[in-house]
C-alpha atoms as a PDB file:
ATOM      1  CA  UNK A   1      33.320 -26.007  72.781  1.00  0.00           C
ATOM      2  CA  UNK A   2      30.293 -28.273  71.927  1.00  0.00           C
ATOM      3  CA  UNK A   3      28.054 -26.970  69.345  1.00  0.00           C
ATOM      4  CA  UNK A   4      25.109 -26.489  71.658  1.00  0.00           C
ATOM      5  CA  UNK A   5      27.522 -24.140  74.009  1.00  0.00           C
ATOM      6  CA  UNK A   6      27.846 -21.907  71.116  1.00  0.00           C
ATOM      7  CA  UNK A   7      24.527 -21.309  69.991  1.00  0.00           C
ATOM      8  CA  UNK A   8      23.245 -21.129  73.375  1.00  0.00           C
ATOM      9  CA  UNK A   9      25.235 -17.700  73.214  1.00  0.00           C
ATOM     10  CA  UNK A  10      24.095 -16.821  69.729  1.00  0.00           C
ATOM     11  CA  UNK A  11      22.096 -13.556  70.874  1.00  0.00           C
ATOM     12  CA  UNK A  12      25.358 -12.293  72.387  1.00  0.00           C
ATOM     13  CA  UNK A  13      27.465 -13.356  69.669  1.00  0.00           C
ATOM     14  CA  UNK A  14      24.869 -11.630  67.515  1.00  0.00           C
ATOM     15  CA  UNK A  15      24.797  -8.373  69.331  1.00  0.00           C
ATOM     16  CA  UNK A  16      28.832  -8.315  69.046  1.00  0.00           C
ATOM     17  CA  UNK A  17      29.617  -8.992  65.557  1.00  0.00           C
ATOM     18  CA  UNK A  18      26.944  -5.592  65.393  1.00  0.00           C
ATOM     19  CA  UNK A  19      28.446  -4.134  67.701  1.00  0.00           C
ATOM     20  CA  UNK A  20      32.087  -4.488  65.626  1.00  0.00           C
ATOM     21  CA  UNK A  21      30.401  -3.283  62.680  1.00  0.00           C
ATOM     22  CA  UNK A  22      28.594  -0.510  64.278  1.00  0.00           C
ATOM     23  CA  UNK A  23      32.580   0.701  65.659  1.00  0.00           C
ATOM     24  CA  UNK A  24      34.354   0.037  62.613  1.00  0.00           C
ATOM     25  CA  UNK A  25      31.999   2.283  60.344  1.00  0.00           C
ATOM     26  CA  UNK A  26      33.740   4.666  62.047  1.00  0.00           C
ATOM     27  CA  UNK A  27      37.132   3.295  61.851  1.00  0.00           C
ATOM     28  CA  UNK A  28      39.299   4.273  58.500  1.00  0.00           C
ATOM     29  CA  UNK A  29      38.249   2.633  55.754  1.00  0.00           C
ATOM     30  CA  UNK A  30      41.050   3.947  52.943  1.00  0.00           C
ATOM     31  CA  UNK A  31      43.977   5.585  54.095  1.00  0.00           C
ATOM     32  CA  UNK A  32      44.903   8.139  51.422  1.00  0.00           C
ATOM     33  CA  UNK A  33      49.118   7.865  50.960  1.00  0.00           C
ATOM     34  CA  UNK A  34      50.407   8.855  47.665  1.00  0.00           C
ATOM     35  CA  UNK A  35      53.618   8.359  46.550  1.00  0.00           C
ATOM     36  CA  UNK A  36      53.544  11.683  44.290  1.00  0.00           C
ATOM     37  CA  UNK A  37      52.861  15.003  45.282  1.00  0.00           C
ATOM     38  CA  UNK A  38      49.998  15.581  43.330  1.00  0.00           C
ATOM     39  CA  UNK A  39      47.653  16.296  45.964  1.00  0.00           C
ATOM     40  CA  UNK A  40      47.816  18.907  48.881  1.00  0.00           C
ATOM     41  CA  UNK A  41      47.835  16.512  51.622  1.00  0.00           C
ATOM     42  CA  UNK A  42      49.893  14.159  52.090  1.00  0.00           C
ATOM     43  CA  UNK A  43      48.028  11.575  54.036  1.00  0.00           C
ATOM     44  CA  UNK A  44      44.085  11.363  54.909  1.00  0.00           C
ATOM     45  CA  UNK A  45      41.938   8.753  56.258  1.00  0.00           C
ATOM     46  CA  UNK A  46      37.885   7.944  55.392  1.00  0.00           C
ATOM     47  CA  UNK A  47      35.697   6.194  57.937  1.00  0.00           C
ATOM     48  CA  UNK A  48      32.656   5.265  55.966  1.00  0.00           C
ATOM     49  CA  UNK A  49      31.076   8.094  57.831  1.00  0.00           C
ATOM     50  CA  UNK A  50      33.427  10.787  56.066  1.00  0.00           C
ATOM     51  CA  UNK A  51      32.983   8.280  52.757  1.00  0.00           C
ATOM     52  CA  UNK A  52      29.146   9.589  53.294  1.00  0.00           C
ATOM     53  CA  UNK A  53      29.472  12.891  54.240  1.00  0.00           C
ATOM     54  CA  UNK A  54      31.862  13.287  50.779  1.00  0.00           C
ATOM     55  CA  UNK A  55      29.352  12.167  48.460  1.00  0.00           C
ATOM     56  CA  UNK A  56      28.461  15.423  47.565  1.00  0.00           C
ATOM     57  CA  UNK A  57      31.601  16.666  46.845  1.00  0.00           C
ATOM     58  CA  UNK A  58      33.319  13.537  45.218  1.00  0.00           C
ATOM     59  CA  UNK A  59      30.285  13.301  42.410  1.00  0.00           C
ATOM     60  CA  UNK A  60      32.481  16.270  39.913  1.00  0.00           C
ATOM     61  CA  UNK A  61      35.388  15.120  40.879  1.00  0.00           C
ATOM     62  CA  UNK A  62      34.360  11.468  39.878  1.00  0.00           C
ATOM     63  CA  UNK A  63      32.811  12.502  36.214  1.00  0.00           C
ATOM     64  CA  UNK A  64      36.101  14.457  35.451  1.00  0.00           C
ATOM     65  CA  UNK A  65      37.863  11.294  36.533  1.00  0.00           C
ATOM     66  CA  UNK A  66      36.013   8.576  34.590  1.00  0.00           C
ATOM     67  CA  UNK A  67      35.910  11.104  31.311  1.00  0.00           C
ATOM     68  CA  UNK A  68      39.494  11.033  31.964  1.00  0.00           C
ATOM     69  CA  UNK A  69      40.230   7.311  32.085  1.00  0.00           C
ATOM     70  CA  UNK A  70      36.997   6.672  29.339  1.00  0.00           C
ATOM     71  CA  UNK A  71      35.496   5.432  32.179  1.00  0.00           C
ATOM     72  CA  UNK A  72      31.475   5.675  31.404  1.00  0.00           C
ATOM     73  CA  UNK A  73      29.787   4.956  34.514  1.00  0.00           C
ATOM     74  CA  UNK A  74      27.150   8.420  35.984  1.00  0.00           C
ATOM     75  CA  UNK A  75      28.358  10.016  38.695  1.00  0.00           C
ATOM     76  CA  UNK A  76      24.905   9.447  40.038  1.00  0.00           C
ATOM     77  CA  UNK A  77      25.818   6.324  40.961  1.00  0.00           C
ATOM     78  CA  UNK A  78      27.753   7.533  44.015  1.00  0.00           C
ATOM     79  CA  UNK A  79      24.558   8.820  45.780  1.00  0.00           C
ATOM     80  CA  UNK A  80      24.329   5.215  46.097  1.00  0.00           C
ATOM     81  CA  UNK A  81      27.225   5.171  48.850  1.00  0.00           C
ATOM     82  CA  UNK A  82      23.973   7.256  51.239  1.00  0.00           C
ATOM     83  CA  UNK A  83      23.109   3.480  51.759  1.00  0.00           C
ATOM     84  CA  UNK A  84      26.348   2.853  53.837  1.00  0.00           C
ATOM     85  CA  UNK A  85      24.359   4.377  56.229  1.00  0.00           C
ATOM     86  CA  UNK A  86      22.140   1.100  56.808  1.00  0.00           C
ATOM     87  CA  UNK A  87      25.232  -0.551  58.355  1.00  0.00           C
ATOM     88  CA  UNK A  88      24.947   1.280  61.707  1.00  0.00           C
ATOM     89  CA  UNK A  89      22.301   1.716  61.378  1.00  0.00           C
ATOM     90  CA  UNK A  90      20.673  -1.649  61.000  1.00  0.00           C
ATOM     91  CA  UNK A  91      23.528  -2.579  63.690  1.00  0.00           C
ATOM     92  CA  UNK A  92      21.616  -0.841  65.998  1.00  0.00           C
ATOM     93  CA  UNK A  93      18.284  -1.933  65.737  1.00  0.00           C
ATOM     94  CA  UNK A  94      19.481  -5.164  65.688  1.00  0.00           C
ATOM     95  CA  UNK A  95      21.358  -4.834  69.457  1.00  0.00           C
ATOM     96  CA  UNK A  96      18.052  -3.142  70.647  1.00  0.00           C
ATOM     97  CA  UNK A  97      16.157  -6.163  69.147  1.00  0.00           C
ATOM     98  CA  UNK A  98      18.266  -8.237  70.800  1.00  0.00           C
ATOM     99  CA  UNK A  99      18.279  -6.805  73.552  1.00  0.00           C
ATOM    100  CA  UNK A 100      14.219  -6.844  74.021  1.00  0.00           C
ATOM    101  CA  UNK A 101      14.309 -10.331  72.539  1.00  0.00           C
ATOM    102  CA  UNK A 102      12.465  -9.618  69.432  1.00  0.00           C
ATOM    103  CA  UNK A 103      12.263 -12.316  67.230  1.00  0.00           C
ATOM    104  CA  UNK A 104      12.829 -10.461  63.860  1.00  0.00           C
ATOM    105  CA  UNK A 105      16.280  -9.443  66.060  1.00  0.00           C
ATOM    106  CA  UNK A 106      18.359 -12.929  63.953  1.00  0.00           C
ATOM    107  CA  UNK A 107      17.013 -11.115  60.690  1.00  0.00           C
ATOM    108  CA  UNK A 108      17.750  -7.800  61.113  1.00  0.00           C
ATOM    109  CA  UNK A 109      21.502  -9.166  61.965  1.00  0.00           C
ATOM    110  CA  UNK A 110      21.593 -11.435  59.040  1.00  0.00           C
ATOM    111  CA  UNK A 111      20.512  -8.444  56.432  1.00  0.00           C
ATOM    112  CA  UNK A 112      23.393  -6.293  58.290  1.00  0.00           C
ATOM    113  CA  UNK A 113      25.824  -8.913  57.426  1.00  0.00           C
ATOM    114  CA  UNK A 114      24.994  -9.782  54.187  1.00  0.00           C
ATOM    115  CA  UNK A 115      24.439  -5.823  53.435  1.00  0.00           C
ATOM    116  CA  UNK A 116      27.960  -5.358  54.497  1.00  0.00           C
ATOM    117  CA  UNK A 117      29.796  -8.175  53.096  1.00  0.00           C
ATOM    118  CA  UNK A 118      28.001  -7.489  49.587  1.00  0.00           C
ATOM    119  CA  UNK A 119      29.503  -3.888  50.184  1.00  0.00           C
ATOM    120  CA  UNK A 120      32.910  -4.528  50.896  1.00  0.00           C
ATOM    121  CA  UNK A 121      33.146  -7.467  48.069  1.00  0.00           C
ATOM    122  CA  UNK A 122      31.605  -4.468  45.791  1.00  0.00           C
ATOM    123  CA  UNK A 123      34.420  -2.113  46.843  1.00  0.00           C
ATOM    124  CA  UNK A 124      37.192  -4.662  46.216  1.00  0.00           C
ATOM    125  CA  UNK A 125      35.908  -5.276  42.825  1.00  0.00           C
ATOM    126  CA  UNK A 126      35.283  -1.729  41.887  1.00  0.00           C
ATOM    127  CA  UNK A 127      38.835  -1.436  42.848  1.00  0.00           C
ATOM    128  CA  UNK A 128      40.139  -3.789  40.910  1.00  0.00           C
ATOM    129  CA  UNK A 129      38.051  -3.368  37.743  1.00  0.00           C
ATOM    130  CA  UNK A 130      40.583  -2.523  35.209  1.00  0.00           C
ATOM    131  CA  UNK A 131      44.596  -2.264  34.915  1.00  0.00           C
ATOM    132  CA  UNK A 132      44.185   1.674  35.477  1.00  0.00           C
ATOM    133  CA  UNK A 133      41.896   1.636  38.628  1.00  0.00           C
ATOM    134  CA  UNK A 134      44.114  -0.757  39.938  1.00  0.00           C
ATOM    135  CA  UNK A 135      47.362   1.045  39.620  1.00  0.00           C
ATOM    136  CA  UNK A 136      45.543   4.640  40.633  1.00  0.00           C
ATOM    137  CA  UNK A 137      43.577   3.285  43.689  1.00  0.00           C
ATOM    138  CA  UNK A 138      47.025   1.164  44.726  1.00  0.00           C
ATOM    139  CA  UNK A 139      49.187   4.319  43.970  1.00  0.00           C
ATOM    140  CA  UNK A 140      47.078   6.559  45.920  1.00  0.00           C
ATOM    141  CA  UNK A 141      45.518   4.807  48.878  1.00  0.00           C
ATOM    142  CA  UNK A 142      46.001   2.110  51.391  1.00  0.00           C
ATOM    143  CA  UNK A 143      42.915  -0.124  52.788  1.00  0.00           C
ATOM    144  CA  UNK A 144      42.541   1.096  56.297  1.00  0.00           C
ATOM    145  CA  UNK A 145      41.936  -0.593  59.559  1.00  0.00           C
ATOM    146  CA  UNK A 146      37.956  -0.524  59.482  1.00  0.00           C
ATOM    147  CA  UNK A 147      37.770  -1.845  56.391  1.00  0.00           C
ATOM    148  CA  UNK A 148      39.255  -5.189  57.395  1.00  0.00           C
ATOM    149  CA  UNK A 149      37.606  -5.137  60.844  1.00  0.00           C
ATOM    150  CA  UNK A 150      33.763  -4.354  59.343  1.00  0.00           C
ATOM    151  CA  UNK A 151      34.764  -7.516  56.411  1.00  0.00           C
ATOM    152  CA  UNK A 152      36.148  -9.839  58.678  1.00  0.00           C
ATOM    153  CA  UNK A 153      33.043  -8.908  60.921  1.00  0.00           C
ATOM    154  CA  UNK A 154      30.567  -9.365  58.149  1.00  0.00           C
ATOM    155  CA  UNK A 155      32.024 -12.511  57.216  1.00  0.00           C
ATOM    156  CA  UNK A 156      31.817 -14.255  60.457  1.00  0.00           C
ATOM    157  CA  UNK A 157      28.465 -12.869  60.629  1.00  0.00           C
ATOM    158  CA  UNK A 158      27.217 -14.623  57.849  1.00  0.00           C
ATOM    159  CA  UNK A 159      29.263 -17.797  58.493  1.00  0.00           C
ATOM    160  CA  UNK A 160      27.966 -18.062  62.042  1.00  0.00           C
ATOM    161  CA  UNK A 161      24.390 -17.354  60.501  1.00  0.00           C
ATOM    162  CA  UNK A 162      24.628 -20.183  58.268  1.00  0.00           C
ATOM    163  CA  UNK A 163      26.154 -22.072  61.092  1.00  0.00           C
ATOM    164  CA  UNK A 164      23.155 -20.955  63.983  1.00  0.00           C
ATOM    165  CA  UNK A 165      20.669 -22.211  61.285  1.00  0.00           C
ATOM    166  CA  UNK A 166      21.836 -25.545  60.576  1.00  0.00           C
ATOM    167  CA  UNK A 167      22.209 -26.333  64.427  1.00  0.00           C
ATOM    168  CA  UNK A 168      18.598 -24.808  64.925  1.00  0.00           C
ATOM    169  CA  UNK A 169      17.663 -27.208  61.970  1.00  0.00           C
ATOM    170  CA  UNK A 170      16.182 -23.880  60.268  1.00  0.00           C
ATOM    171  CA  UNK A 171      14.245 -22.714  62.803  1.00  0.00           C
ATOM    172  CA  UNK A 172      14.963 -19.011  64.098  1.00  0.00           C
ATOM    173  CA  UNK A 173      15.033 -19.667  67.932  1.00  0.00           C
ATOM    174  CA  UNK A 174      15.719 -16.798  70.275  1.00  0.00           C
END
């Protein structure tokens, strides 16, 4: 397909990657499996809604954890993960933008993607920050489903951003 044939569906591809993201917040995120019997359930799965809902619960358990592994970082820092909420929630605005042909629609898309992407790239690293994390978070849990559906998502966002932008020579045209 010729470039112009692809932008001139850019709203639509817009609206979809959103649309992806909007579905796989709700999609499991980690899949709790661990290969001990340390913990009452054997297997659970987090959507980033249930990683939101948690927060209040998870901040004890994550100060007795990083006193535990001399890990110094606040537990206050977890009321942080309340702004996982601007993923559907900017996903929506920007399909109703869209969809009313706004043109601060291409933005509000573009600061979903980029929100998202610099959330799961966070995540990853947090994972893999030292030898313990690593060998607790890939003893205990599994990257689920969503998670790889909302980064793929994300990424081709921002890729087809980028890619929008040069074939618009920088101009935002809806």
């Amino acid at each position: 397909m010729n470039q112009h044939g692809i932008t001139k569906y850019k709203q639509t591809i817009f609206m979809g990657i959103s649309l992806v993201l909007v579905i796989g917040f709700f999609l499991p995120w980690v899949t709790m499996d661990p290969n001990f019997n340390m913990f009452a359930t054997s297997k659970a799965s987090f959507s980033g809604l249930s990683l939101v809902m948690g927060i209040n619960f998870a901040v004890q358990m994550i100060n007795a954890f990083g006193s535990s592994y001399d890990f110094p970082a606040s537990a206050n820092i977890v009321y942080l993960g309340y702004l996982l909420l601007l993923i559907p929630i900017l996903g929506v605005v920007g399909i109703i933008l869209s969809g009313i042909r706004s043109r601060k629609a291409a933005m509000v898309h573009l600061i979903q993607y980029a929100f998202s992407l610099l959330v799961f790239i966070l995540m990853i690293v947090a994972s893999n920050i030292s030898a313990d994390m690593r060998e607790l978070v890939d003893n205990v849990t599994n990257t689920g489903f969503g998670f790889y559906v909302c980064f793929i998502a994300a990424l081709a966002g921002v890729v087809f951003f980028v890619y929008q932008a040069k074939a618009d020579r920088g101009r935002m045209r809806f």
